[in-house]
PDB file of N, CA and C in Angstrom:
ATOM      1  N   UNK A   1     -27.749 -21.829 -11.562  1.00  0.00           N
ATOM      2  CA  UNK A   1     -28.505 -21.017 -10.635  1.00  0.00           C
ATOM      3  C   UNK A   1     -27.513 -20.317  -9.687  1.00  0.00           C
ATOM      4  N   UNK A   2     -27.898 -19.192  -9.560  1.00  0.00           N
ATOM      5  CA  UNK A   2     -26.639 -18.533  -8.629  1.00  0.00           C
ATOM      6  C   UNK A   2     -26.779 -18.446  -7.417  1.00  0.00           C
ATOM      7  N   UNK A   3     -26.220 -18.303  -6.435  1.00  0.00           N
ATOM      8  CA  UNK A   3     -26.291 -18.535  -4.928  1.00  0.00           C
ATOM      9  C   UNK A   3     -27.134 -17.375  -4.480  1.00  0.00           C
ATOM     10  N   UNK A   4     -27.966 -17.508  -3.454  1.00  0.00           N
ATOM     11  CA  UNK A   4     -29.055 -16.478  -2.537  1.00  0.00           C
ATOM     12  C   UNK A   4     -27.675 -15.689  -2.057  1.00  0.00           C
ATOM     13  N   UNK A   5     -28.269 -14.494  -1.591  1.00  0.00           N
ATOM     14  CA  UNK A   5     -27.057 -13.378  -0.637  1.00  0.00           C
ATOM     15  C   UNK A   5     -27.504 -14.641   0.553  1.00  0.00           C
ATOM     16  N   UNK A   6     -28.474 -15.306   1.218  1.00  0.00           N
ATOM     17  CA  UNK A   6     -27.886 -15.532   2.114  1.00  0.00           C
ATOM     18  C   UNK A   6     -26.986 -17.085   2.504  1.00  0.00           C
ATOM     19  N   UNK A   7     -26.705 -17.773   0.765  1.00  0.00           N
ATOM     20  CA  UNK A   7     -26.038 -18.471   0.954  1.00  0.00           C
ATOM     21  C   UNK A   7     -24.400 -18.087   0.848  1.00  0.00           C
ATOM     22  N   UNK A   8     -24.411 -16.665  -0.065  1.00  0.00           N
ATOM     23  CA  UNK A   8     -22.924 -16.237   0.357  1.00  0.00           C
ATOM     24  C   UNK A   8     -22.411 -15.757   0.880  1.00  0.00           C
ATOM     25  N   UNK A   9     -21.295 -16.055   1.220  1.00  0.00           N
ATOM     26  CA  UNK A   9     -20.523 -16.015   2.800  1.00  0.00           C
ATOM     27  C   UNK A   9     -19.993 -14.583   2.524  1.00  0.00           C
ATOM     28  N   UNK A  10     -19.710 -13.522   3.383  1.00  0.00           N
ATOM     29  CA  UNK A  10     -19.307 -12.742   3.597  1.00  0.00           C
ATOM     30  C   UNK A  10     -18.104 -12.391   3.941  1.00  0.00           C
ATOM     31  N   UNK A  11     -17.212 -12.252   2.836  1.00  0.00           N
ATOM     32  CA  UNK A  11     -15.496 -12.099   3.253  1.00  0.00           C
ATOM     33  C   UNK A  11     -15.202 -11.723   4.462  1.00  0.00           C
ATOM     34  N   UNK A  12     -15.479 -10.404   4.879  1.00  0.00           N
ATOM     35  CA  UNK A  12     -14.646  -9.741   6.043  1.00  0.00           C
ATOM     36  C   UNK A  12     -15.411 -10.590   7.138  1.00  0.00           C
ATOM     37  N   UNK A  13     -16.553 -10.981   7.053  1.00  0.00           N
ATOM     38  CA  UNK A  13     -16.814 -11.787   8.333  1.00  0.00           C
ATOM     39  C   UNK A  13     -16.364 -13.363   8.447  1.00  0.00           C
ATOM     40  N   UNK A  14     -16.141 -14.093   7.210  1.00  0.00           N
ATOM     41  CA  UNK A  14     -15.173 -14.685   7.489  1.00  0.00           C
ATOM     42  C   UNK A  14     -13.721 -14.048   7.575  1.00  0.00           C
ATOM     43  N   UNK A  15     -12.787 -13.274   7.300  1.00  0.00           N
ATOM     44  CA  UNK A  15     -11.692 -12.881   7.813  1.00  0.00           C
ATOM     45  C   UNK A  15     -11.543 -12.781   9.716  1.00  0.00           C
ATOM     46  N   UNK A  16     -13.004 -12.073  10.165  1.00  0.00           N
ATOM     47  CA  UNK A  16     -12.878 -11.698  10.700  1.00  0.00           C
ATOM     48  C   UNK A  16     -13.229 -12.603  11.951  1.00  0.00           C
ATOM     49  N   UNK A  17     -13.959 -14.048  11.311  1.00  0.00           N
ATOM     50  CA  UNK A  17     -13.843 -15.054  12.132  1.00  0.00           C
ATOM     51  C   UNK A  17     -12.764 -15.851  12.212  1.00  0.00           C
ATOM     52  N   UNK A  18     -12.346 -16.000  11.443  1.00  0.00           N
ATOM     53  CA  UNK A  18     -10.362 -16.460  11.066  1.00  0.00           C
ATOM     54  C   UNK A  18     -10.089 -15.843  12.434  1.00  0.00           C
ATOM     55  N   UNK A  19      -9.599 -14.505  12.431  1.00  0.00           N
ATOM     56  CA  UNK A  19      -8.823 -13.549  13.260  1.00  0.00           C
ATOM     57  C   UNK A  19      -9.647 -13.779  14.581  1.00  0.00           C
ATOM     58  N   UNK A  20     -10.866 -13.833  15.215  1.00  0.00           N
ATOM     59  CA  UNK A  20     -11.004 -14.367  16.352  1.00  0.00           C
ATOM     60  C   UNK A  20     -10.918 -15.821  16.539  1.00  0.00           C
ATOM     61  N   UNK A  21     -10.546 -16.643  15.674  1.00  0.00           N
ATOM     62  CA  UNK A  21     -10.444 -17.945  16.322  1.00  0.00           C
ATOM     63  C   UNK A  21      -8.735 -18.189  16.855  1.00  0.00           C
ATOM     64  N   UNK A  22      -7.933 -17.361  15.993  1.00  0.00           N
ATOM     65  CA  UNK A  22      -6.492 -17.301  16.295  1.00  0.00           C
ATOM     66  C   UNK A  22      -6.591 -16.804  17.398  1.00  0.00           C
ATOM     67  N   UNK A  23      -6.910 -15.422  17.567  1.00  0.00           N
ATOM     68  CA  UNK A  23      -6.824 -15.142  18.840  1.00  0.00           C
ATOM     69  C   UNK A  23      -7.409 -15.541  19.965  1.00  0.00           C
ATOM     70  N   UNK A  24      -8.540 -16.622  20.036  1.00  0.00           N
ATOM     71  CA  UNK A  24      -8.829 -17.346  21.158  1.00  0.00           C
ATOM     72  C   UNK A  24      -7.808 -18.840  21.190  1.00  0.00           C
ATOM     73  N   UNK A  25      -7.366 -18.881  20.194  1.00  0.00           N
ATOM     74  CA  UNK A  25      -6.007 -19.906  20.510  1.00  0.00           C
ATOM     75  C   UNK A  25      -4.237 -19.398  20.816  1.00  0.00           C
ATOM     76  N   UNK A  26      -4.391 -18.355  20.921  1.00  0.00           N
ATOM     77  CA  UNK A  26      -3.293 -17.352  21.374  1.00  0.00           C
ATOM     78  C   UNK A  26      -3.566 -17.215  23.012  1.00  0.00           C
ATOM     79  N   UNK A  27      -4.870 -16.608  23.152  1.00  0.00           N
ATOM     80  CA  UNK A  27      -4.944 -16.370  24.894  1.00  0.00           C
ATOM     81  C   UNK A  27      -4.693 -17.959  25.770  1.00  0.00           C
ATOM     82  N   UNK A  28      -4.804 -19.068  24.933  1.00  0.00           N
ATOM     83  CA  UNK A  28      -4.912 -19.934  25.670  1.00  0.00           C
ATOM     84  C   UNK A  28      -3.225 -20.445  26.221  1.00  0.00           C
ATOM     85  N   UNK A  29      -2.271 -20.033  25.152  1.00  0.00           N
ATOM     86  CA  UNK A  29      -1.040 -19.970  25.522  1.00  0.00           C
ATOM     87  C   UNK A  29      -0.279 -19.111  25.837  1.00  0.00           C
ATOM     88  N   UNK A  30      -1.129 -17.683  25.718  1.00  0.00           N
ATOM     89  CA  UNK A  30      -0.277 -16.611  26.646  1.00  0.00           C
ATOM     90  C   UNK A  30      -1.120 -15.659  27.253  1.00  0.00           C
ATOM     91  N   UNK A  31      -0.238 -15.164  27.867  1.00  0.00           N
ATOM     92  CA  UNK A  31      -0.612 -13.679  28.919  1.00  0.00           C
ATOM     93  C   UNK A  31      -1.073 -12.634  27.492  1.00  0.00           C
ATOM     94  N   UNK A  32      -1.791 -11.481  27.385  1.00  0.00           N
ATOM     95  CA  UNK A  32      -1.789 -10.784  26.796  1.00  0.00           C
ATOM     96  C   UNK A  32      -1.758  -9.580  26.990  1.00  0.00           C
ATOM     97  N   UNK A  33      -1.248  -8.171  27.053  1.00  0.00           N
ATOM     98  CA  UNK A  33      -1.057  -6.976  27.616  1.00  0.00           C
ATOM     99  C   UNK A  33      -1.374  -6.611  26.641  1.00  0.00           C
ATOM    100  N   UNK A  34      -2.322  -5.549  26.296  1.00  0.00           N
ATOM    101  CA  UNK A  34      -2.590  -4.699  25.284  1.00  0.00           C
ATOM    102  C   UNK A  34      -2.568  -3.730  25.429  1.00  0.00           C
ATOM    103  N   UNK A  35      -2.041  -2.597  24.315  1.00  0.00           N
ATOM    104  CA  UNK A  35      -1.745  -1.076  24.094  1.00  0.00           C
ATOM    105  C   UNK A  35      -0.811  -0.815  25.437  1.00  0.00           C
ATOM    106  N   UNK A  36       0.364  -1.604  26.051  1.00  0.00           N
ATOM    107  CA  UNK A  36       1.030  -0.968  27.009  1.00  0.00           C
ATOM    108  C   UNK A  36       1.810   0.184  26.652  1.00  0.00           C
ATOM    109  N   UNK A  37       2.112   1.468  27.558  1.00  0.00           N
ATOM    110  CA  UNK A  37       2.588   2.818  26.686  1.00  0.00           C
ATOM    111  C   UNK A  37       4.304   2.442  27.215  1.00  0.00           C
ATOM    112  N   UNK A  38       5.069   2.543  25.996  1.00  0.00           N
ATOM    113  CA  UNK A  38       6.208   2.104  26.552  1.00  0.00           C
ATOM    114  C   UNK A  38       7.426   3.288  26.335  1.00  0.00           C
ATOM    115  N   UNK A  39       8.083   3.578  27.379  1.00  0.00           N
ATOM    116  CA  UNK A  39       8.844   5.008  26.902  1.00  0.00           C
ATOM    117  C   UNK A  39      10.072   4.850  26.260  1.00  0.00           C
ATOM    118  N   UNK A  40      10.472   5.708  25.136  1.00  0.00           N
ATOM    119  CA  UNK A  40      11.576   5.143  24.480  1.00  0.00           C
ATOM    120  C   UNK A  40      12.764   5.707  25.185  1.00  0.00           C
ATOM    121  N   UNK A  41      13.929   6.133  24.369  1.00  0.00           N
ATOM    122  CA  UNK A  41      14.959   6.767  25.346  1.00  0.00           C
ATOM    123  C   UNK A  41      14.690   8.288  24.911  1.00  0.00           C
ATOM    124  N   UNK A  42      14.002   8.524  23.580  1.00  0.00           N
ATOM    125  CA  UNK A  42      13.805   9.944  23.739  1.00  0.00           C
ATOM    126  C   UNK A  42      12.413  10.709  24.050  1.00  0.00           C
ATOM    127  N   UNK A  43      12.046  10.160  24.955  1.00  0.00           N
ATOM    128  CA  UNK A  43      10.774  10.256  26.007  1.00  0.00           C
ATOM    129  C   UNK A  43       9.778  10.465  25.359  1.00  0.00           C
ATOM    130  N   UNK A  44       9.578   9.827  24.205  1.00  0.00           N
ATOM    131  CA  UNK A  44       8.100   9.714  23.592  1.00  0.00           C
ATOM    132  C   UNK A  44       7.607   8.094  24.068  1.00  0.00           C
ATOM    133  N   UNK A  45       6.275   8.076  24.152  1.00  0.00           N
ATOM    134  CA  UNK A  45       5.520   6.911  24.253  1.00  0.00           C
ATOM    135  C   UNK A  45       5.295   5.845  23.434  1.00  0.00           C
ATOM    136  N   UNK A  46       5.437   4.722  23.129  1.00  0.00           N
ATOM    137  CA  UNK A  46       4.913   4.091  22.248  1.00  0.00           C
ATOM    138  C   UNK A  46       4.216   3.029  22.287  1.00  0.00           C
ATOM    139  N   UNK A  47       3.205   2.238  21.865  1.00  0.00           N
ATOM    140  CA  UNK A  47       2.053   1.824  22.343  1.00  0.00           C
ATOM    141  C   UNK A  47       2.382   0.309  21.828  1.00  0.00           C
ATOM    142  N   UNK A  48       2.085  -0.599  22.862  1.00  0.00           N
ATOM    143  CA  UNK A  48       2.796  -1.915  21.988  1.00  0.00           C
ATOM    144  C   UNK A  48       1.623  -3.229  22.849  1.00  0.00           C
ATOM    145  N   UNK A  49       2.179  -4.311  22.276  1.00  0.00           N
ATOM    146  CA  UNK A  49       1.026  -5.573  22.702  1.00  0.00           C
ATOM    147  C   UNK A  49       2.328  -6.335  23.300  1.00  0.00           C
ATOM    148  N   UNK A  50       2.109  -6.909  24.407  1.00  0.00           N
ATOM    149  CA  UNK A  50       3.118  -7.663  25.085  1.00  0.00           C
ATOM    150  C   UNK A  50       2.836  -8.787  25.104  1.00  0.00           C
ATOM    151  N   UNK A  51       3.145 -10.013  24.714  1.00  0.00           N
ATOM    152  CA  UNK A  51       2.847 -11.447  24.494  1.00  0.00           C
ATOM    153  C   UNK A  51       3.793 -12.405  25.433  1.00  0.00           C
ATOM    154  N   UNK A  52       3.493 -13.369  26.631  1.00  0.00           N
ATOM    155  CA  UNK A  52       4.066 -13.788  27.174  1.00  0.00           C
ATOM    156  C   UNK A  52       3.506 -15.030  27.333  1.00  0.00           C
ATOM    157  N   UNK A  53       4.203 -16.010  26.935  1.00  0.00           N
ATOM    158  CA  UNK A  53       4.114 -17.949  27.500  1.00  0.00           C
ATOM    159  C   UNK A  53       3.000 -18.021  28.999  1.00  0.00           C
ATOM    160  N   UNK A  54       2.249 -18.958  28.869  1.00  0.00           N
ATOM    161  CA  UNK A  54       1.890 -18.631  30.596  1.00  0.00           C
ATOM    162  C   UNK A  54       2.428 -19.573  31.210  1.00  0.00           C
ATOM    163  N   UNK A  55       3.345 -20.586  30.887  1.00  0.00           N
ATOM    164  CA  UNK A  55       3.896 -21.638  31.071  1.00  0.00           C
ATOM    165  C   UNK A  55       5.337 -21.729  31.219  1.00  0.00           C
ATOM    166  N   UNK A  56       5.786 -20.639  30.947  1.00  0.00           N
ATOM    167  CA  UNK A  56       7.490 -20.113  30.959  1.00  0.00           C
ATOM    168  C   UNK A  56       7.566 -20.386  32.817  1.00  0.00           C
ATOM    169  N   UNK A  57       8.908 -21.158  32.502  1.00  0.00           N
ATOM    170  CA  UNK A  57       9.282 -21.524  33.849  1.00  0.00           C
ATOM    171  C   UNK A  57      11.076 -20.858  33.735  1.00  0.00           C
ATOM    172  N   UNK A  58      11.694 -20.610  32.643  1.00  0.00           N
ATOM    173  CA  UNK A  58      12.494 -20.112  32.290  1.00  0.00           C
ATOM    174  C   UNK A  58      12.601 -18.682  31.767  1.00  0.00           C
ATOM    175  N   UNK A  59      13.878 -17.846  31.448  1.00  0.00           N
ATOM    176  CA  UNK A  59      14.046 -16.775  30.596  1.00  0.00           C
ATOM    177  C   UNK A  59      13.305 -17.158  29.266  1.00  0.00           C
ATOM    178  N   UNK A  60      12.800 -16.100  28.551  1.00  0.00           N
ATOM    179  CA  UNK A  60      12.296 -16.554  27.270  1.00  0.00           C
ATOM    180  C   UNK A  60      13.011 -15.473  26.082  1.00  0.00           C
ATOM    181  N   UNK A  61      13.351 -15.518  24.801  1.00  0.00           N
ATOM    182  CA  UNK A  61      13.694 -14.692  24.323  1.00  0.00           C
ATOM    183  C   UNK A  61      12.516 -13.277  23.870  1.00  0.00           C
ATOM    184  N   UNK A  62      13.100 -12.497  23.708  1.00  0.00           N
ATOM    185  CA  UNK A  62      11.898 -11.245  23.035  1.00  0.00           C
ATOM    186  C   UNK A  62      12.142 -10.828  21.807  1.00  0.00           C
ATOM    187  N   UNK A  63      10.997 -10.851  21.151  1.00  0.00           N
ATOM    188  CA  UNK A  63      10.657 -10.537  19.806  1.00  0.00           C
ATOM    189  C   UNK A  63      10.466  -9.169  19.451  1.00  0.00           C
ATOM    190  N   UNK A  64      11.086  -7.803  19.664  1.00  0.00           N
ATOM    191  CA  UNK A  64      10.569  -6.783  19.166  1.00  0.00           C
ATOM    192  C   UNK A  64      10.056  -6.590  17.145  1.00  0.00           C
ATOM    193  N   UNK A  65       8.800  -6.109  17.263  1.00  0.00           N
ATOM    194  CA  UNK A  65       8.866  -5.601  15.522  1.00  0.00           C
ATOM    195  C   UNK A  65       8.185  -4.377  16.063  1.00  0.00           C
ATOM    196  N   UNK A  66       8.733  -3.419  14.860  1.00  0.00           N
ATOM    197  CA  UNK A  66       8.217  -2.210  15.180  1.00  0.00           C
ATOM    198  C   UNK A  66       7.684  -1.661  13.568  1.00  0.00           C
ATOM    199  N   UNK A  67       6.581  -1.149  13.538  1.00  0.00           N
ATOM    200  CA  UNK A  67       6.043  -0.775  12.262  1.00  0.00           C
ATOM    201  C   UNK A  67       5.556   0.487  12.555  1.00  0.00           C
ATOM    202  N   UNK A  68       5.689   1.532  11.144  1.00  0.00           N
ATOM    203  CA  UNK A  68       5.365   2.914  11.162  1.00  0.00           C
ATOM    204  C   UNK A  68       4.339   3.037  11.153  1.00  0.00           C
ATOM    205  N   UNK A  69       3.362   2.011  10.442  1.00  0.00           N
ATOM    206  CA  UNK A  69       1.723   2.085  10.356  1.00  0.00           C
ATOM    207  C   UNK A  69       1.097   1.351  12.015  1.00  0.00           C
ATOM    208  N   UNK A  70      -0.076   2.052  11.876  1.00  0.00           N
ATOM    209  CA  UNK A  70      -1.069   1.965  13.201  1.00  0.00           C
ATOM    210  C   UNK A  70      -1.074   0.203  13.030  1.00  0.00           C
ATOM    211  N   UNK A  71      -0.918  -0.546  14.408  1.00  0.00           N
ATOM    212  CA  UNK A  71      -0.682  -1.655  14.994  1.00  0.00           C
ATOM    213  C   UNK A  71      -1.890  -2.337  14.981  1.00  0.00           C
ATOM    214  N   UNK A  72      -2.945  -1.558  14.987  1.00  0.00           N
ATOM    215  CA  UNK A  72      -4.247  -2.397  15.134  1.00  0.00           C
ATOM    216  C   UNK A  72      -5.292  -1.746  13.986  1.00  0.00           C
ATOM    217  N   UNK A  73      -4.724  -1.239  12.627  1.00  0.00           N
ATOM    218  CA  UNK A  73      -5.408  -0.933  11.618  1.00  0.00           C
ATOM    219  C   UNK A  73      -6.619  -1.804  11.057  1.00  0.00           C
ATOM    220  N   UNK A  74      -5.354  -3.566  11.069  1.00  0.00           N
ATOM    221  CA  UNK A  74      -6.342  -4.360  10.487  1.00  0.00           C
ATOM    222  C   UNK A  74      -7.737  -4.928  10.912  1.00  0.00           C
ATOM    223  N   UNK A  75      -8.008  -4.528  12.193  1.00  0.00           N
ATOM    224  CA  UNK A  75      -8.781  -5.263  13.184  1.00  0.00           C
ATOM    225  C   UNK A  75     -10.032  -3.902  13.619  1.00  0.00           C
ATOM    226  N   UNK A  76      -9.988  -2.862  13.038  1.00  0.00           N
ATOM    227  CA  UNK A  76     -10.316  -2.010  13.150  1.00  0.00           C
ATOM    228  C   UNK A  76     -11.014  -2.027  12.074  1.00  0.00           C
ATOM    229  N   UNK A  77     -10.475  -1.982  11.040  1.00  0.00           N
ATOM    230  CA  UNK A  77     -11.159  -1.918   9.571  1.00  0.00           C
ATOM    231  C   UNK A  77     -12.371  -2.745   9.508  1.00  0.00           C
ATOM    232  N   UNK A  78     -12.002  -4.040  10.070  1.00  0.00           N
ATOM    233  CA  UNK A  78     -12.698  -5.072   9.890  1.00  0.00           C
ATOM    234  C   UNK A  78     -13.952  -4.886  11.082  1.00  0.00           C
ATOM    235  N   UNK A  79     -13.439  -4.153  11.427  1.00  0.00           N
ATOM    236  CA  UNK A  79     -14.722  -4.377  13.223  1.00  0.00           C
ATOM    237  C   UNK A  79     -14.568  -5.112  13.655  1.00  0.00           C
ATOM    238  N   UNK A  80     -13.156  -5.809  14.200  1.00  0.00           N
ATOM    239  CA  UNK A  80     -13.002  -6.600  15.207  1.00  0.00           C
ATOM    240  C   UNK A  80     -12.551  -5.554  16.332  1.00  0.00           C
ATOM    241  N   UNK A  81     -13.125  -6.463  17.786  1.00  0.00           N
ATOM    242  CA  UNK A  81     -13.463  -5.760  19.029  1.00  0.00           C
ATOM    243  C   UNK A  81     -12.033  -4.986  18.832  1.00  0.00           C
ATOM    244  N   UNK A  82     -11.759  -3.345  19.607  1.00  0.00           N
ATOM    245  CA  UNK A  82     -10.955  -2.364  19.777  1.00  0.00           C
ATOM    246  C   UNK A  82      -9.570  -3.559  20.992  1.00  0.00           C
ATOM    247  N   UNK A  83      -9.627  -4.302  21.500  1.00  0.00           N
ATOM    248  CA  UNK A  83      -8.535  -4.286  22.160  1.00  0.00           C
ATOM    249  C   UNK A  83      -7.919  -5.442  21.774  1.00  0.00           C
ATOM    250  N   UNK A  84      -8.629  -5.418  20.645  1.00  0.00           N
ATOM    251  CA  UNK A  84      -6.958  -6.575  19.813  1.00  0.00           C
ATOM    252  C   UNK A  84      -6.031  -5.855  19.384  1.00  0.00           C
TER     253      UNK A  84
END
């Protein structure tokens, strides 16, 4: 017998509950800055997520990655809220 639509689960909404449960276990260990516009040295803008310890009592190191594709594609696609 094959499963009702409403016993099967719905990929992107599970993906997309995955991706908010990380990120409610992310805010709990850091600061989060989103889309800050950051100027490079050749005075274009670039739009980035700033992630900080909230518990740093010390220097911490920084992680830059920089990617050519849009930063918040995946979360978009999916219809997760705009300021992830």
């Amino acid at each position: 017998c094959a499963p009702s639509a409403a016993q099967r689960a719905d990929p992107q909404a599970e993906l997309i509950a995955k991706r908010n449960d990380i990120e409610k276990q992310l805010e709990q260990i850091a600061v989060i800055d989103r889309k800050v516009m950051v100027k490079m040295r050749d005075g274009k803008l670039m739009a980035a997520d700033i992630y900080r310890p909230k518990d740093a009592t010390a220097k911490v190191p920084v992680i830059f990655e920089r990617t050519p594709y849009n930063f918040n594609y995946w979360d978009v696609k999916l219809g997760a809220p705009r300021d992830m």
